[in-house]
PDB file of N, CA and C in Angstrom:
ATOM      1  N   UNK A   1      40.969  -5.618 -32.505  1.00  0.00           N
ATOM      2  CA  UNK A   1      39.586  -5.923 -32.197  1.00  0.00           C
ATOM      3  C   UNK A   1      39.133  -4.994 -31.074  1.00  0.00           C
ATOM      4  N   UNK A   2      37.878  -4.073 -31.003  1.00  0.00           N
ATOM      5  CA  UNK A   2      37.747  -3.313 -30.200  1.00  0.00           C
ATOM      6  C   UNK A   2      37.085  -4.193 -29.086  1.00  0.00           C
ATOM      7  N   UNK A   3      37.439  -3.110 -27.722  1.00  0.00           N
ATOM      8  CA  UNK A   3      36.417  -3.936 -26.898  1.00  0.00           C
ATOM      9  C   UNK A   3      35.120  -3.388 -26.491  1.00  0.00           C
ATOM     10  N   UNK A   4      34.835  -4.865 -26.082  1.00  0.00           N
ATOM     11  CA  UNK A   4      33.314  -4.954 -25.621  1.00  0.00           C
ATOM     12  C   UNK A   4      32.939  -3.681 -24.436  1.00  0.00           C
ATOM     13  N   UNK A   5      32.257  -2.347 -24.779  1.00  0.00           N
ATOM     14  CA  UNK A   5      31.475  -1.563 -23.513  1.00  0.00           C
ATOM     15  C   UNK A   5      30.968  -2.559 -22.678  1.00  0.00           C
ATOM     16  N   UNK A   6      31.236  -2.130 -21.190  1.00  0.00           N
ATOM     17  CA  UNK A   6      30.494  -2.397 -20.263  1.00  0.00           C
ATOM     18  C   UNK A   6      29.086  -2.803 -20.315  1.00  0.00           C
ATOM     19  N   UNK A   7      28.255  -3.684 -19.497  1.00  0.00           N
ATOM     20  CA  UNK A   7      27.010  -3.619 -19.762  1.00  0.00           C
ATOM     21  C   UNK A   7      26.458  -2.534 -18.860  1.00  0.00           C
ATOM     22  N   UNK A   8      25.338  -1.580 -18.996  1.00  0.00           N
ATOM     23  CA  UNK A   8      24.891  -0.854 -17.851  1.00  0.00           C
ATOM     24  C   UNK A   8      24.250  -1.804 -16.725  1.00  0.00           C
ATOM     25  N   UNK A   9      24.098  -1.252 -15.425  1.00  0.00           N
ATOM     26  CA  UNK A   9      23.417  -1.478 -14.202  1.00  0.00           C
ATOM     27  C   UNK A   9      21.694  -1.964 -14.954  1.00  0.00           C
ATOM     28  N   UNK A  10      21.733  -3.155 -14.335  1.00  0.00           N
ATOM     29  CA  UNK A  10      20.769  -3.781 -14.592  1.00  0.00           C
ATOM     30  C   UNK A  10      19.536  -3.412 -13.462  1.00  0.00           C
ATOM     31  N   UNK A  11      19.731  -3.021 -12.240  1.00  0.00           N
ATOM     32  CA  UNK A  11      18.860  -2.601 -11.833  1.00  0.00           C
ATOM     33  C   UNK A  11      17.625  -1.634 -11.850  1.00  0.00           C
ATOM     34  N   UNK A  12      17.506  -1.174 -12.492  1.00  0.00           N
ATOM     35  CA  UNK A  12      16.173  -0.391 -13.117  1.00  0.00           C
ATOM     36  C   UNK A  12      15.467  -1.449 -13.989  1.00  0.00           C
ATOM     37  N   UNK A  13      16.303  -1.878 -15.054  1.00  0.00           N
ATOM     38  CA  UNK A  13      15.766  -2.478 -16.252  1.00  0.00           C
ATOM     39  C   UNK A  13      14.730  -3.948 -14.809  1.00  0.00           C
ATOM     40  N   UNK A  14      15.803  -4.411 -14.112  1.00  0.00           N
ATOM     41  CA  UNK A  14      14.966  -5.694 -13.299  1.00  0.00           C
ATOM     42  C   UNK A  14      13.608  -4.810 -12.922  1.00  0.00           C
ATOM     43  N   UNK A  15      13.770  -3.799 -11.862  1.00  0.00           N
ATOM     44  CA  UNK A  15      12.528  -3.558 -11.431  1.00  0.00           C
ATOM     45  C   UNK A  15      11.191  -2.970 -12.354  1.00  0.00           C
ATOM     46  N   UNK A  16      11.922  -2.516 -13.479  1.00  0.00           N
ATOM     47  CA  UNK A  16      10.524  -2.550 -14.414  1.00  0.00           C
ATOM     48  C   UNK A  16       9.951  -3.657 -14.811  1.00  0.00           C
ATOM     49  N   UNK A  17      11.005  -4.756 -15.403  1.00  0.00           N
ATOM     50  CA  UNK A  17      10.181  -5.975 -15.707  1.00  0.00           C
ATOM     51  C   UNK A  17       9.578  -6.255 -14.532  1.00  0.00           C
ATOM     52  N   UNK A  18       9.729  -6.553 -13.317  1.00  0.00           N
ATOM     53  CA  UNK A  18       9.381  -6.718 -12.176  1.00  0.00           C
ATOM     54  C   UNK A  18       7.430  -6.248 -12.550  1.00  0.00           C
ATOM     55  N   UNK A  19       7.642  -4.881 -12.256  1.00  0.00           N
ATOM     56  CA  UNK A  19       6.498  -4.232 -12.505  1.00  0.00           C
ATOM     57  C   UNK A  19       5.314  -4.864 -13.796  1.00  0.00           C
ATOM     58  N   UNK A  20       6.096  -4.809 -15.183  1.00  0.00           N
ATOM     59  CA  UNK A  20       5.413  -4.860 -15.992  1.00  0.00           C
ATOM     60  C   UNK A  20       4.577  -7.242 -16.079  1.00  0.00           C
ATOM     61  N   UNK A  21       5.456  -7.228 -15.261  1.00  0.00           N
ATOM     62  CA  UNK A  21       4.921  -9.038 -15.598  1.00  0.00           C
ATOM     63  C   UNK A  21       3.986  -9.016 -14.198  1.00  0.00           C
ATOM     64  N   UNK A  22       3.899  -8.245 -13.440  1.00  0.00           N
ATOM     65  CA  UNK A  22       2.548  -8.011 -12.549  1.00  0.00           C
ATOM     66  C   UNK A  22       1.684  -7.658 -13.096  1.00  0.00           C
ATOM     67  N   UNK A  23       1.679  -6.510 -13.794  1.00  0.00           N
ATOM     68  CA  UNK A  23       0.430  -6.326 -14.570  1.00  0.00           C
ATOM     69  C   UNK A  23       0.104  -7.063 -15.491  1.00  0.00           C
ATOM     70  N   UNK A  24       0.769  -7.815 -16.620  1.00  0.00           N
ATOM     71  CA  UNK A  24       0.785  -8.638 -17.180  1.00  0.00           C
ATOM     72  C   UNK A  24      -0.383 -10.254 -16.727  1.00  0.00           C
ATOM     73  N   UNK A  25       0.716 -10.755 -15.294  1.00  0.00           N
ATOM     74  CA  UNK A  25       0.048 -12.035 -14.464  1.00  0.00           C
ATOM     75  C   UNK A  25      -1.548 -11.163 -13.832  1.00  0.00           C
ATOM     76  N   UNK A  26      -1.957  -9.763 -14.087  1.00  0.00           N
ATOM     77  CA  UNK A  26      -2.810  -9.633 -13.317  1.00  0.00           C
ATOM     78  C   UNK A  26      -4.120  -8.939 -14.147  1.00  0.00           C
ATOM     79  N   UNK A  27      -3.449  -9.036 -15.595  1.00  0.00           N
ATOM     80  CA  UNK A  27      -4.436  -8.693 -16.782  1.00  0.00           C
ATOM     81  C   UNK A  27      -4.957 -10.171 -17.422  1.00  0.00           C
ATOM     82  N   UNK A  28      -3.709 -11.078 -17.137  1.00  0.00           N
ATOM     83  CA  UNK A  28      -4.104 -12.895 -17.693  1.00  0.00           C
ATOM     84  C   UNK A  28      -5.268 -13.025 -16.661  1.00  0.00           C
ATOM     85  N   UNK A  29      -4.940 -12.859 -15.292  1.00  0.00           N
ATOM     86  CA  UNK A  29      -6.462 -13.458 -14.790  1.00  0.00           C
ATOM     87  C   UNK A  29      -7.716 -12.722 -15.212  1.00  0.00           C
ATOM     88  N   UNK A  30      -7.757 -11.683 -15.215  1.00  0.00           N
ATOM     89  CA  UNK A  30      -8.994 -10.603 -16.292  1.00  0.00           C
ATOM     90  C   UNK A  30      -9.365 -10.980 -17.786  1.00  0.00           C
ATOM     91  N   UNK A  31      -8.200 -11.490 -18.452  1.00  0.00           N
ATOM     92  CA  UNK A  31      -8.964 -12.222 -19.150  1.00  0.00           C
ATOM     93  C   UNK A  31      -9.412 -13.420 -19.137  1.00  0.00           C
ATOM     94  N   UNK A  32      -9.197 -13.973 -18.127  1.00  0.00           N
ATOM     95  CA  UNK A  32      -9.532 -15.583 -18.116  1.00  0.00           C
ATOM     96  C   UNK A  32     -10.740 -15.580 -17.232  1.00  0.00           C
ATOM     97  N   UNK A  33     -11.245 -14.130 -16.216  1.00  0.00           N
ATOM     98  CA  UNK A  33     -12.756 -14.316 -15.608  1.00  0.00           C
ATOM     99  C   UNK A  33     -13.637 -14.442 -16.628  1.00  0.00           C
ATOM    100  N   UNK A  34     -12.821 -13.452 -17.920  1.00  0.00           N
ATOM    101  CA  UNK A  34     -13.695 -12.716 -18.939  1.00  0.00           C
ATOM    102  C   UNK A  34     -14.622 -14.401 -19.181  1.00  0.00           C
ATOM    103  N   UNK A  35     -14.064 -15.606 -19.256  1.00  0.00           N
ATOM    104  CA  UNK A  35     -14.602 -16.563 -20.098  1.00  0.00           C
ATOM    105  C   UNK A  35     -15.386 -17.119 -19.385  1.00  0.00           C
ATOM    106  N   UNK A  36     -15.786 -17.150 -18.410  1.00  0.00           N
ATOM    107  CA  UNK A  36     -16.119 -17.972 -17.364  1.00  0.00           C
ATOM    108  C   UNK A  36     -17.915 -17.446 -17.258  1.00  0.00           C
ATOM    109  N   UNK A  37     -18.256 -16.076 -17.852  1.00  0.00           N
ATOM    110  CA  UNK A  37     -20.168 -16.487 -18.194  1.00  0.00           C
ATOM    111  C   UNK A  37     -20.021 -17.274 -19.023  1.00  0.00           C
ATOM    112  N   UNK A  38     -19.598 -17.548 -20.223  1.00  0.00           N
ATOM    113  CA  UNK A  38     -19.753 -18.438 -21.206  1.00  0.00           C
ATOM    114  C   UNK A  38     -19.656 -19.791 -21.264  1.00  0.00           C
ATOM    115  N   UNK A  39     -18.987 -20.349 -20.184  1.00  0.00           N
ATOM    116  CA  UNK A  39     -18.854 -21.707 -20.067  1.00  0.00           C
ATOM    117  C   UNK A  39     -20.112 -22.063 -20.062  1.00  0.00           C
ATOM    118  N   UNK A  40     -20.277 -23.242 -20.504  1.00  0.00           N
ATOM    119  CA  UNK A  40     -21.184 -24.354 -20.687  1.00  0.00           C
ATOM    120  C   UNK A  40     -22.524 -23.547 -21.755  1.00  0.00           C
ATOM    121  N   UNK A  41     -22.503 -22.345 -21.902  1.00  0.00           N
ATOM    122  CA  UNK A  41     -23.140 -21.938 -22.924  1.00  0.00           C
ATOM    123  C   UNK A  41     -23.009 -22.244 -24.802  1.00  0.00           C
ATOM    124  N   UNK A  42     -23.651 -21.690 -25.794  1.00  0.00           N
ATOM    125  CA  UNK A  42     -23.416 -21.638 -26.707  1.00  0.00           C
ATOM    126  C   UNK A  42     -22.171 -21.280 -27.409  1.00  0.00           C
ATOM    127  N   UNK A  43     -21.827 -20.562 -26.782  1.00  0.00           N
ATOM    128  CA  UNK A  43     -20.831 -19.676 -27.343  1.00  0.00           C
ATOM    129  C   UNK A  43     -19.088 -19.862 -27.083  1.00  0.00           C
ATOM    130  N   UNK A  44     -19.173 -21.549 -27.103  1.00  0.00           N
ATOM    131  CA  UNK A  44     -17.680 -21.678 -27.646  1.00  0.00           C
ATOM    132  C   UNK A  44     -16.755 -21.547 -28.141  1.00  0.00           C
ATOM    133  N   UNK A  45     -16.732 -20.438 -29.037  1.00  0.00           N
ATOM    134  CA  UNK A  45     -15.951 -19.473 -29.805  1.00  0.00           C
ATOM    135  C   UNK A  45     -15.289 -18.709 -28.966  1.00  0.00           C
ATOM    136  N   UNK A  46     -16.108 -17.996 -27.755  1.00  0.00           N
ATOM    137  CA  UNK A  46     -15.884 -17.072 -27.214  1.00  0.00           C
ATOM    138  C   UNK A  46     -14.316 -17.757 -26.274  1.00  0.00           C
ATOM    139  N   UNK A  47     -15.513 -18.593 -25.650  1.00  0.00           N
ATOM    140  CA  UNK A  47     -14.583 -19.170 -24.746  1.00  0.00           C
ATOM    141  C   UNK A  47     -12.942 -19.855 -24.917  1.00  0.00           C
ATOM    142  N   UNK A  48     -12.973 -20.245 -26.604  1.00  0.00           N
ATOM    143  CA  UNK A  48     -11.685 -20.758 -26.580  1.00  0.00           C
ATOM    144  C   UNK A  48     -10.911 -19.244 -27.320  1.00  0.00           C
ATOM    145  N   UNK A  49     -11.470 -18.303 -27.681  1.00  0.00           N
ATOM    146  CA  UNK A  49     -10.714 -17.445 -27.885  1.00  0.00           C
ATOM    147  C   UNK A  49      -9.853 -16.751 -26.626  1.00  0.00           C
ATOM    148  N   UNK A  50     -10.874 -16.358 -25.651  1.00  0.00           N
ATOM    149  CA  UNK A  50     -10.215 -15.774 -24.433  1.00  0.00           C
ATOM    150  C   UNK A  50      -9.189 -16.858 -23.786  1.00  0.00           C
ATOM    151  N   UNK A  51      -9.602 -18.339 -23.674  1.00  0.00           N
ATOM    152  CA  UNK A  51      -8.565 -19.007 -23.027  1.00  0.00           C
ATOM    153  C   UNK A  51      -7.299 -19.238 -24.083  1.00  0.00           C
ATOM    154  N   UNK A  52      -7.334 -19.366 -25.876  1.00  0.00           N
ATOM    155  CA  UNK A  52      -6.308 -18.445 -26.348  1.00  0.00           C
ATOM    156  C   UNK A  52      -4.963 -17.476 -26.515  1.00  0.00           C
ATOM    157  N   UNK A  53      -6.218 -15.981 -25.911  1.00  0.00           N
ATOM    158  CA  UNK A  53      -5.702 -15.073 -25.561  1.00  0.00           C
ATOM    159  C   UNK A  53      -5.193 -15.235 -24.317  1.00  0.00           C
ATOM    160  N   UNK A  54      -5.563 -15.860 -22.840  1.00  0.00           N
ATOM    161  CA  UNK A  54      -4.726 -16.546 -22.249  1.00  0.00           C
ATOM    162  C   UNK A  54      -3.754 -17.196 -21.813  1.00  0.00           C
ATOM    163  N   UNK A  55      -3.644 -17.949 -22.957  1.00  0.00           N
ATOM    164  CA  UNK A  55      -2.726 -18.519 -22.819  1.00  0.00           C
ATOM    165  C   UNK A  55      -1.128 -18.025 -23.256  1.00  0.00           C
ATOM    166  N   UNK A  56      -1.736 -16.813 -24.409  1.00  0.00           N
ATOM    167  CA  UNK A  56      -0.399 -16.127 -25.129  1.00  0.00           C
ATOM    168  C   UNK A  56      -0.053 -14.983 -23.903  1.00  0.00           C
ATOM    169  N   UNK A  57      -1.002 -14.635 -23.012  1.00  0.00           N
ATOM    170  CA  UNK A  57      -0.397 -13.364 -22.132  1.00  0.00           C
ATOM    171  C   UNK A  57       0.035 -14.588 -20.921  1.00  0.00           C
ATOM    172  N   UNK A  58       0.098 -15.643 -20.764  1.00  0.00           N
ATOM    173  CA  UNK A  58       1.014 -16.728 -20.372  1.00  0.00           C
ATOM    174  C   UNK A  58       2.110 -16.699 -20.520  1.00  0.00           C
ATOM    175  N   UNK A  59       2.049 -17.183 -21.729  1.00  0.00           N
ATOM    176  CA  UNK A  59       3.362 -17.225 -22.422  1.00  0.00           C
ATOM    177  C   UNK A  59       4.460 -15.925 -22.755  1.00  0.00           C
ATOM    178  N   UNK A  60       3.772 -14.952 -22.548  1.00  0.00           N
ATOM    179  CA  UNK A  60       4.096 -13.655 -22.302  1.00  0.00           C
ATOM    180  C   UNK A  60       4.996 -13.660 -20.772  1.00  0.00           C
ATOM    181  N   UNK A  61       4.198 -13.516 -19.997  1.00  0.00           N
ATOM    182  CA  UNK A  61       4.635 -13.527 -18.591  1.00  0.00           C
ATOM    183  C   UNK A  61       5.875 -14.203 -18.160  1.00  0.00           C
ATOM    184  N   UNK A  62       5.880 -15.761 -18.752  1.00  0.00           N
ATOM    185  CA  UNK A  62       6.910 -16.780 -18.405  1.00  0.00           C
ATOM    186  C   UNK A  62       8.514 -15.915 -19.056  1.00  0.00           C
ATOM    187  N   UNK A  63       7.853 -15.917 -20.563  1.00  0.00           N
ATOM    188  CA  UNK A  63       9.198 -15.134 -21.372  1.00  0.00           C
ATOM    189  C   UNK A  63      10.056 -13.941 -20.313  1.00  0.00           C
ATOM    190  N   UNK A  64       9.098 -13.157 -19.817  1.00  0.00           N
ATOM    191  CA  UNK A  64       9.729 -11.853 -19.048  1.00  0.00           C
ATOM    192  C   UNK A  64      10.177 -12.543 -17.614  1.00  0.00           C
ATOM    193  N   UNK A  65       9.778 -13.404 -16.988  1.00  0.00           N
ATOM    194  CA  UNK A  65      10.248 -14.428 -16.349  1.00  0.00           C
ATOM    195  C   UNK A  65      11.531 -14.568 -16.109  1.00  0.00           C
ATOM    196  N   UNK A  66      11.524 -15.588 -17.358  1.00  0.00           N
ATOM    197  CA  UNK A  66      13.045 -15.885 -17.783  1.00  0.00           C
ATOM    198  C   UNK A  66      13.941 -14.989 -18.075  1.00  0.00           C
ATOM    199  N   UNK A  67      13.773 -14.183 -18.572  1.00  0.00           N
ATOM    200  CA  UNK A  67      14.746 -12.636 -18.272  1.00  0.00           C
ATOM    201  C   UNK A  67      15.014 -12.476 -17.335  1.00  0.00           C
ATOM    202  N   UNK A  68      13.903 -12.196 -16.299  1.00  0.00           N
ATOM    203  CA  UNK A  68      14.379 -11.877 -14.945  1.00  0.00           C
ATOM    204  C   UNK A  68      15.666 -12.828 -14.257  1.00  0.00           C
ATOM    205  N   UNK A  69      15.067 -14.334 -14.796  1.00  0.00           N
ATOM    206  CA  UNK A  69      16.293 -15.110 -13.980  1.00  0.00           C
ATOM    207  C   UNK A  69      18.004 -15.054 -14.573  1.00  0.00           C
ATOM    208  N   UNK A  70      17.586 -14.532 -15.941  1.00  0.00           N
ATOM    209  CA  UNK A  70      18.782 -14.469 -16.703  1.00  0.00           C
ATOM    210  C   UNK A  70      19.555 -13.048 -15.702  1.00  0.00           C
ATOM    211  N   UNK A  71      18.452 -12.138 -16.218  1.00  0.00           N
ATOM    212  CA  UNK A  71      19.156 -10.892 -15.140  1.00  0.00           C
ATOM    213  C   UNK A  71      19.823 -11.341 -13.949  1.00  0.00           C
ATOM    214  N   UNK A  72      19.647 -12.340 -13.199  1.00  0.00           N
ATOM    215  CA  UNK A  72      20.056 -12.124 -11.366  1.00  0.00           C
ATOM    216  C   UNK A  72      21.282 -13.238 -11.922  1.00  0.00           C
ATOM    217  N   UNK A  73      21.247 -14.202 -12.755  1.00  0.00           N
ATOM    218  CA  UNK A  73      22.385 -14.661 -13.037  1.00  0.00           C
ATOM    219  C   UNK A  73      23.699 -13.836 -12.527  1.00  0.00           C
TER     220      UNK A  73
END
């Protein structure tokens, strides 16, 4: 049975996610001002689309998250 390679140095890979779930947590609030003329207007479509799209660059963020904590494991 051959063996398992080493894993490489995780440090680069951390500080990019690092990087990329900032921009990420800092594009979710940009889209979530996006909704905020529309409240209480007509255009409820709008609004549950962006909070939506919200919610998936959420769920985005948390995922890369949890990597991170897996990483420092």
């Amino acid at each position: 049975m051959p063996s398992k390679m080493p894993a490489p140095n995780t440090d680069s890979l951390v500080a990019e996610l690092l990087v990329i779930t900032d921009l990420i947590d800092r594009q979710r609030d940009r889209v979530a001002s996006l909704a905020e003329p529309y409240l209480g207007t007509n255009r409820d479509d709008v609004v549950t689309a962006l909070h939506e799209a919200e919610r998936q660059i959420l769920m985005s963020s948390r995922a890369l998250k949890r990597t991170l904590k897996t990483l420092g494991s």
